[in-house]
PDB file of N, CA and C in Angstrom:
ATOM      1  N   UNK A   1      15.353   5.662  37.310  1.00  0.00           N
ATOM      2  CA  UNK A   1      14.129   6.352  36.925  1.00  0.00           C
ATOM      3  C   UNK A   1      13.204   6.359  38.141  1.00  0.00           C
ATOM      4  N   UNK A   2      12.768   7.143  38.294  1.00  0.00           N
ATOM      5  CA  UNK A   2      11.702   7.462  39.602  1.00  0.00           C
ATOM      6  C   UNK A   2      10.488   7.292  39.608  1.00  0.00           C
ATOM      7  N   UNK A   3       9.761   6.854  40.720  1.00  0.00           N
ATOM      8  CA  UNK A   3       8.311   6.887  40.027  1.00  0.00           C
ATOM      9  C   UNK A   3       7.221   7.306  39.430  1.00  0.00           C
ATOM     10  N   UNK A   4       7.252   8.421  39.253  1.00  0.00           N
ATOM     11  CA  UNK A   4       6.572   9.620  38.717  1.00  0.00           C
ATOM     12  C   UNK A   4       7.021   9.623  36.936  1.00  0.00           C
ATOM     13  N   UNK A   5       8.408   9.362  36.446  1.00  0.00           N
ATOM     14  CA  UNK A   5       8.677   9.216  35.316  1.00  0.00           C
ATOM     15  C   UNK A   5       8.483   7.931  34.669  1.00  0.00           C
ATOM     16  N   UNK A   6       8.558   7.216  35.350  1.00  0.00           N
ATOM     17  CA  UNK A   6       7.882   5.565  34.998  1.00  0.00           C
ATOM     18  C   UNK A   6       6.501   5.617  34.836  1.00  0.00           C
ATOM     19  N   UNK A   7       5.739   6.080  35.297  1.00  0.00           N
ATOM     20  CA  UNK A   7       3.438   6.684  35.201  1.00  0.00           C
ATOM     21  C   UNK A   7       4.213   7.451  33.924  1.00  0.00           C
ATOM     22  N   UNK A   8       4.871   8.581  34.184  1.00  0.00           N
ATOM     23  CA  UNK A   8       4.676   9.126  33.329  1.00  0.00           C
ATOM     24  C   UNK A   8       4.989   8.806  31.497  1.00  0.00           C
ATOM     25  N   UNK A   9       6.034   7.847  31.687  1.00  0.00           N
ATOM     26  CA  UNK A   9       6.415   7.632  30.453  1.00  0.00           C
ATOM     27  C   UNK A   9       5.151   6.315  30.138  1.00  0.00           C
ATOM     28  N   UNK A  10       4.392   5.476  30.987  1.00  0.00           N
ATOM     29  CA  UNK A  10       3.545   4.827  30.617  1.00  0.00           C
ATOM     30  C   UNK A  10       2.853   5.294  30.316  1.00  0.00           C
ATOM     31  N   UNK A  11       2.368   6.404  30.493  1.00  0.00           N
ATOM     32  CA  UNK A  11       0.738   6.973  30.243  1.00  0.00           C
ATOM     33  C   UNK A  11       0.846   7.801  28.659  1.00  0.00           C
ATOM     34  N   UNK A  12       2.197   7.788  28.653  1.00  0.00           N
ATOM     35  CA  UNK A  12       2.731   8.500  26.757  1.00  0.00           C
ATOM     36  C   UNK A  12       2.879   7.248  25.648  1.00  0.00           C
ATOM     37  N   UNK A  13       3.193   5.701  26.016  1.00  0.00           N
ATOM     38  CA  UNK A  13       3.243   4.664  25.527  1.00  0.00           C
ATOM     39  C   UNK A  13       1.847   4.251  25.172  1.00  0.00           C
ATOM     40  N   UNK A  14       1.448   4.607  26.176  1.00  0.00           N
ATOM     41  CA  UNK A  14      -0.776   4.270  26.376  1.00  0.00           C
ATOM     42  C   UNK A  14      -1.068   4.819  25.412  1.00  0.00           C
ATOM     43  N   UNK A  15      -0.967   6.318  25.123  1.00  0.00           N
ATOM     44  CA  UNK A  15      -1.641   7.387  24.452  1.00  0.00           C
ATOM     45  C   UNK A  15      -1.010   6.699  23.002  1.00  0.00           C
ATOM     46  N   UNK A  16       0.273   7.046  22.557  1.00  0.00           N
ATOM     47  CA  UNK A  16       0.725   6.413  21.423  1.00  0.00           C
ATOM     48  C   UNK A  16       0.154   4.965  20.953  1.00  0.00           C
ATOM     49  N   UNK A  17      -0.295   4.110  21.686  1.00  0.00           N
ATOM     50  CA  UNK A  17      -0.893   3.114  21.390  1.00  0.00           C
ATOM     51  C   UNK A  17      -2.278   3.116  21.132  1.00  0.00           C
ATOM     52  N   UNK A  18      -3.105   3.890  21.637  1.00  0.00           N
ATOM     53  CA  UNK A  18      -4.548   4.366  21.653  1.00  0.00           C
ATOM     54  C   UNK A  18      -4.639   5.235  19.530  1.00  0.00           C
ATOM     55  N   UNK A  19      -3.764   5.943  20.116  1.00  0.00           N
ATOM     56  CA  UNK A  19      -3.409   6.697  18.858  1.00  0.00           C
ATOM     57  C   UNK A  19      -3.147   6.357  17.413  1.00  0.00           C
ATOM     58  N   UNK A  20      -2.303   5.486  17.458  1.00  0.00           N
ATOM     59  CA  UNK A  20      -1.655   4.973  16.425  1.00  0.00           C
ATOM     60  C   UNK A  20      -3.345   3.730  16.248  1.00  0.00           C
ATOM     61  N   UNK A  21      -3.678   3.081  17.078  1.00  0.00           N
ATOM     62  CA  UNK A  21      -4.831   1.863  16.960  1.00  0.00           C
ATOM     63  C   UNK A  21      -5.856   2.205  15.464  1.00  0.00           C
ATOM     64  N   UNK A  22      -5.978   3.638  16.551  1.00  0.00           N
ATOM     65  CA  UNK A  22      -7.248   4.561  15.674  1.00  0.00           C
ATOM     66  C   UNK A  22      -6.975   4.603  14.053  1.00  0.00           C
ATOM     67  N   UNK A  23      -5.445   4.831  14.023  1.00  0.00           N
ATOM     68  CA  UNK A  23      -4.995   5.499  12.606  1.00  0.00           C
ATOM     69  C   UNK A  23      -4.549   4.225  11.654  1.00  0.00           C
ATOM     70  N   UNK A  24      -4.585   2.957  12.183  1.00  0.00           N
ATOM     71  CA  UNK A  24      -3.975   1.900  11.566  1.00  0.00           C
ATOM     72  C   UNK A  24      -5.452   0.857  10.804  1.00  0.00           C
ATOM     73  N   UNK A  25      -4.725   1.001   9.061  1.00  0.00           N
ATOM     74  CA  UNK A  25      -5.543   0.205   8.238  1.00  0.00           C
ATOM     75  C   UNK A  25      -5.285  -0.491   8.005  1.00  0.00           C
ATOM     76  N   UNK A  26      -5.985  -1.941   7.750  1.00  0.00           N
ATOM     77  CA  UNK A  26      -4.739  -2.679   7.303  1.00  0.00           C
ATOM     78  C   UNK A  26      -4.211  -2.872   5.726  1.00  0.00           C
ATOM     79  N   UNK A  27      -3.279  -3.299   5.758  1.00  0.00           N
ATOM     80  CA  UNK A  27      -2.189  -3.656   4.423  1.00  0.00           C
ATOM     81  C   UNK A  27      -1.838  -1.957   3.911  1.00  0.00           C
ATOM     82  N   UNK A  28      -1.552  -0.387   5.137  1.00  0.00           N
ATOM     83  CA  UNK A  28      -1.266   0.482   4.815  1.00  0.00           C
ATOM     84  C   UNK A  28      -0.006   1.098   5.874  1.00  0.00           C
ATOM     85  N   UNK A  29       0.784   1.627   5.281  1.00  0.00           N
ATOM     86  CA  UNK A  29       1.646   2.098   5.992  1.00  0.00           C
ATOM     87  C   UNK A  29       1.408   3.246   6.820  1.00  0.00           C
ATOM     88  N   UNK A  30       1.748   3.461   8.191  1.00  0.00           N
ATOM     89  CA  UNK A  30       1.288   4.480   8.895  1.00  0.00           C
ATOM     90  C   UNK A  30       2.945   5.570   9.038  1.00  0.00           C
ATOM     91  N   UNK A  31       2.937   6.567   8.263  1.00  0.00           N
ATOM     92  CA  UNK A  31       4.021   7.175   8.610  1.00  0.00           C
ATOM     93  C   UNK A  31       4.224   7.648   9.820  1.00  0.00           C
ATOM     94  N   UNK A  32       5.146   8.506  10.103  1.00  0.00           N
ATOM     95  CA  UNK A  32       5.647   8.631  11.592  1.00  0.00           C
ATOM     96  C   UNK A  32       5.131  10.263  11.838  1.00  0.00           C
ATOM     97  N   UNK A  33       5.131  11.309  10.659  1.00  0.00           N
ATOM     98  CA  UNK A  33       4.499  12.231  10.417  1.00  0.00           C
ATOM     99  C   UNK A  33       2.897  12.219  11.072  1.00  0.00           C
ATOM    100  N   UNK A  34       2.003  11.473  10.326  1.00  0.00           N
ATOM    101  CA  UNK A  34       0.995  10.933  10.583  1.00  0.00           C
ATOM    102  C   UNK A  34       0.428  10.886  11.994  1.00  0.00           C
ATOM    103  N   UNK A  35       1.633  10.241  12.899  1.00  0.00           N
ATOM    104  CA  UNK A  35       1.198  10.037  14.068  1.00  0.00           C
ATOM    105  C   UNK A  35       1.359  10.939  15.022  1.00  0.00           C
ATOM    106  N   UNK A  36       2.363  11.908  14.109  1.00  0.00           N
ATOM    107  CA  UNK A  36       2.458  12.742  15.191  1.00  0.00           C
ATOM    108  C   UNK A  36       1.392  14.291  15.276  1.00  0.00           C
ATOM    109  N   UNK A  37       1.027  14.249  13.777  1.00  0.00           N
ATOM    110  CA  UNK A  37      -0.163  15.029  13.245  1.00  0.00           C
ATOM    111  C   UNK A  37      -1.403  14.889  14.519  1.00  0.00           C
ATOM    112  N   UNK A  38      -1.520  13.229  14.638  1.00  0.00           N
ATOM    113  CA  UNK A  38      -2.924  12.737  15.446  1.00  0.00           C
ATOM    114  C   UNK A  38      -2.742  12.836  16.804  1.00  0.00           C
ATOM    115  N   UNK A  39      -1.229  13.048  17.252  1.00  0.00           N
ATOM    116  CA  UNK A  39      -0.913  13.436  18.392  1.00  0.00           C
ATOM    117  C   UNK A  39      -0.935  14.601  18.870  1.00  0.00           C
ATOM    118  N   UNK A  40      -0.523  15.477  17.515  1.00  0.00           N
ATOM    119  CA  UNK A  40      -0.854  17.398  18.041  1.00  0.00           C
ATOM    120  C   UNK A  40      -2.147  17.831  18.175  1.00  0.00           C
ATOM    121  N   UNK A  41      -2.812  17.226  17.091  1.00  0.00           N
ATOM    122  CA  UNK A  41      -4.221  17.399  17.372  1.00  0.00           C
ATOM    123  C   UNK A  41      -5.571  16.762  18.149  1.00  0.00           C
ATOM    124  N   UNK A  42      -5.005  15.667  18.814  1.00  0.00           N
ATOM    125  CA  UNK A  42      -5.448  15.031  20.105  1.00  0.00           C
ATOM    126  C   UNK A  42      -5.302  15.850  21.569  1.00  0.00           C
ATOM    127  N   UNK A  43      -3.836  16.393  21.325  1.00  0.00           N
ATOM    128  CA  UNK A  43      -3.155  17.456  22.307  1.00  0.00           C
ATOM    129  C   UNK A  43      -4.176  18.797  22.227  1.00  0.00           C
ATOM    130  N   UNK A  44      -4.476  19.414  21.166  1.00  0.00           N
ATOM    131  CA  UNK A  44      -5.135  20.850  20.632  1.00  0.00           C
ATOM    132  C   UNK A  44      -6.174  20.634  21.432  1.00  0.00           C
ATOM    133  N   UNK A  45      -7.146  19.348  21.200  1.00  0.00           N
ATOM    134  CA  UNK A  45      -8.545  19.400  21.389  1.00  0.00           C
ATOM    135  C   UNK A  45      -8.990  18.577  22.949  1.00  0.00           C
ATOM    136  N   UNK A  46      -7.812  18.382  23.860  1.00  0.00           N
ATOM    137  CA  UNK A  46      -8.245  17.454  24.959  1.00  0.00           C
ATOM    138  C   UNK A  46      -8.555  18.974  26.039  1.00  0.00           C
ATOM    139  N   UNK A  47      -9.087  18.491  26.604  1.00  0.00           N
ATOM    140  CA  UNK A  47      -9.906  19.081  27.880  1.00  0.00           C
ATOM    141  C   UNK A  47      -9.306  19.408  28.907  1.00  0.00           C
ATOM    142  N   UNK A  48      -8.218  17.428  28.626  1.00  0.00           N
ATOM    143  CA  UNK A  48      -7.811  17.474  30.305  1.00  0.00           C
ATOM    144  C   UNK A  48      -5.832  17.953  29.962  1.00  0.00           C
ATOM    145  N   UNK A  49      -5.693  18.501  31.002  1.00  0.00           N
ATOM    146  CA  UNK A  49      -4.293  18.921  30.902  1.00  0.00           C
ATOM    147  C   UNK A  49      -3.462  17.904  30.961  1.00  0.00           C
ATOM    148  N   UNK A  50      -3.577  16.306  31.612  1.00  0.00           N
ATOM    149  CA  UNK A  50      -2.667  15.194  31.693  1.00  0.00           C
ATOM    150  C   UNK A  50      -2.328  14.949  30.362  1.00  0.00           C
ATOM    151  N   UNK A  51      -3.732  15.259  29.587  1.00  0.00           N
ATOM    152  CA  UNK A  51      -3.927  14.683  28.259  1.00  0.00           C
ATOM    153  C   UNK A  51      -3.109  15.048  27.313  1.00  0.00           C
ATOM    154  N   UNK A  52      -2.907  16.333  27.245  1.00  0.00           N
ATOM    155  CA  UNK A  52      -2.623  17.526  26.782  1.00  0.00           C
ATOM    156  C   UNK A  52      -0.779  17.437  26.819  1.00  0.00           C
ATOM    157  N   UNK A  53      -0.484  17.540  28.014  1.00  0.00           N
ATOM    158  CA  UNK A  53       0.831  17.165  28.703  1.00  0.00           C
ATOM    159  C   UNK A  53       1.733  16.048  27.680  1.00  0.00           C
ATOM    160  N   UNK A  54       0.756  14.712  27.772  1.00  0.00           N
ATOM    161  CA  UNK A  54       1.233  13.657  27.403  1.00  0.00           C
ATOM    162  C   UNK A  54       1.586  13.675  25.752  1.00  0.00           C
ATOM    163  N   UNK A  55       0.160  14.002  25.544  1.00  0.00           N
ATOM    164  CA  UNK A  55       0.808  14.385  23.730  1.00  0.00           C
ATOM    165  C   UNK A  55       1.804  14.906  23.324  1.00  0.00           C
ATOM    166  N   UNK A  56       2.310  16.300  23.937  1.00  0.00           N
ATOM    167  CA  UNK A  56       3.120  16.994  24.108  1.00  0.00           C
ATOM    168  C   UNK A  56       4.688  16.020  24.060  1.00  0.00           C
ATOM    169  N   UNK A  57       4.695  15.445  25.279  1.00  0.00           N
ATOM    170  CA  UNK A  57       5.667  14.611  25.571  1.00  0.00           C
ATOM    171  C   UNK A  57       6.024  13.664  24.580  1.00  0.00           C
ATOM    172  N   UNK A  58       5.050  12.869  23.598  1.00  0.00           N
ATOM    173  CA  UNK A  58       4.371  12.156  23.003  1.00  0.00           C
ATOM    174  C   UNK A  58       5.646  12.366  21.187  1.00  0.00           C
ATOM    175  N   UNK A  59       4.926  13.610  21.223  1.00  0.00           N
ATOM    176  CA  UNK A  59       5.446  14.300  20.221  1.00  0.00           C
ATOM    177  C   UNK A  59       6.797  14.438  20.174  1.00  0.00           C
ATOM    178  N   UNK A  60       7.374  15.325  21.327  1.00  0.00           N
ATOM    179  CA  UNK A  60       9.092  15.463  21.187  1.00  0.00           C
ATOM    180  C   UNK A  60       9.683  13.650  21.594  1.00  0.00           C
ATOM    181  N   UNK A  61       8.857  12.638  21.684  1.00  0.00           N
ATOM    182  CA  UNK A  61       9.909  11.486  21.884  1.00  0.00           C
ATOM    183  C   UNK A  61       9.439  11.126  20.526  1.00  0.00           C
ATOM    184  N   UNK A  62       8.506  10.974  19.746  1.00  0.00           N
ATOM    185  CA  UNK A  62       8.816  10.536  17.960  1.00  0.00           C
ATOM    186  C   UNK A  62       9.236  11.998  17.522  1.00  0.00           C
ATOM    187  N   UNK A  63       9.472  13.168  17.492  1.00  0.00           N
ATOM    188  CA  UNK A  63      10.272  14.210  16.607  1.00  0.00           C
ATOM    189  C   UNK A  63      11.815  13.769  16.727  1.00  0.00           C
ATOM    190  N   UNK A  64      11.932  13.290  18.079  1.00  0.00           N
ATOM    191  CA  UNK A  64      13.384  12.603  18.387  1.00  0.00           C
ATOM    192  C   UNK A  64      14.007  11.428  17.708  1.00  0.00           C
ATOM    193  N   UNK A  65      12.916  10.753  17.027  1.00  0.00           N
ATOM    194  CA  UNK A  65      13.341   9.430  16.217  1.00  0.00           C
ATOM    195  C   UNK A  65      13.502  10.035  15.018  1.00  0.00           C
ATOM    196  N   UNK A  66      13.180  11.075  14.388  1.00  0.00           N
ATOM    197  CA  UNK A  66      13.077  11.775  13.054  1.00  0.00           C
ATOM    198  C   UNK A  66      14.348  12.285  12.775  1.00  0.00           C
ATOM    199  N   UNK A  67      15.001  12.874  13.942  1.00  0.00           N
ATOM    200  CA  UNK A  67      16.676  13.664  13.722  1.00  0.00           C
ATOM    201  C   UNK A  67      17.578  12.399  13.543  1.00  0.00           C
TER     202      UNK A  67
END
């Protein structure tokens, strides 16, 4: 893995963790749907294109746990 995909896959682990923080109650289950809902629409409404990017990325690696 190269260095550019190593930032990059950290900065999608970051976001998923930031993400999921926000959405987690406790004694409730957070589906996987859910997160990825808060991920498209984190993606829709960011400014910055890294941001944007990452969600993106974000998204097809949990749509990938779903198949």
């Amino acid at each position: 893995m190269n260095p550019n995909e190593t930032a990059d896959n950290e900065e999608v682990y970051a976001l998923l963790g930031r993400v999921v923080a926000q959405l987690l109650q406790p004694g409730e289950a957070l589906p996987l749907q859910e997160i990825i809902g808060a991920l498209y629409r984190t993606g829709a409404s960011a400014e910055d294109p890294a941001t944007e990017a990452a969600c993106e990325r974000a998204i097809r690696l949990l749509a990938n746990k779903l198949n």
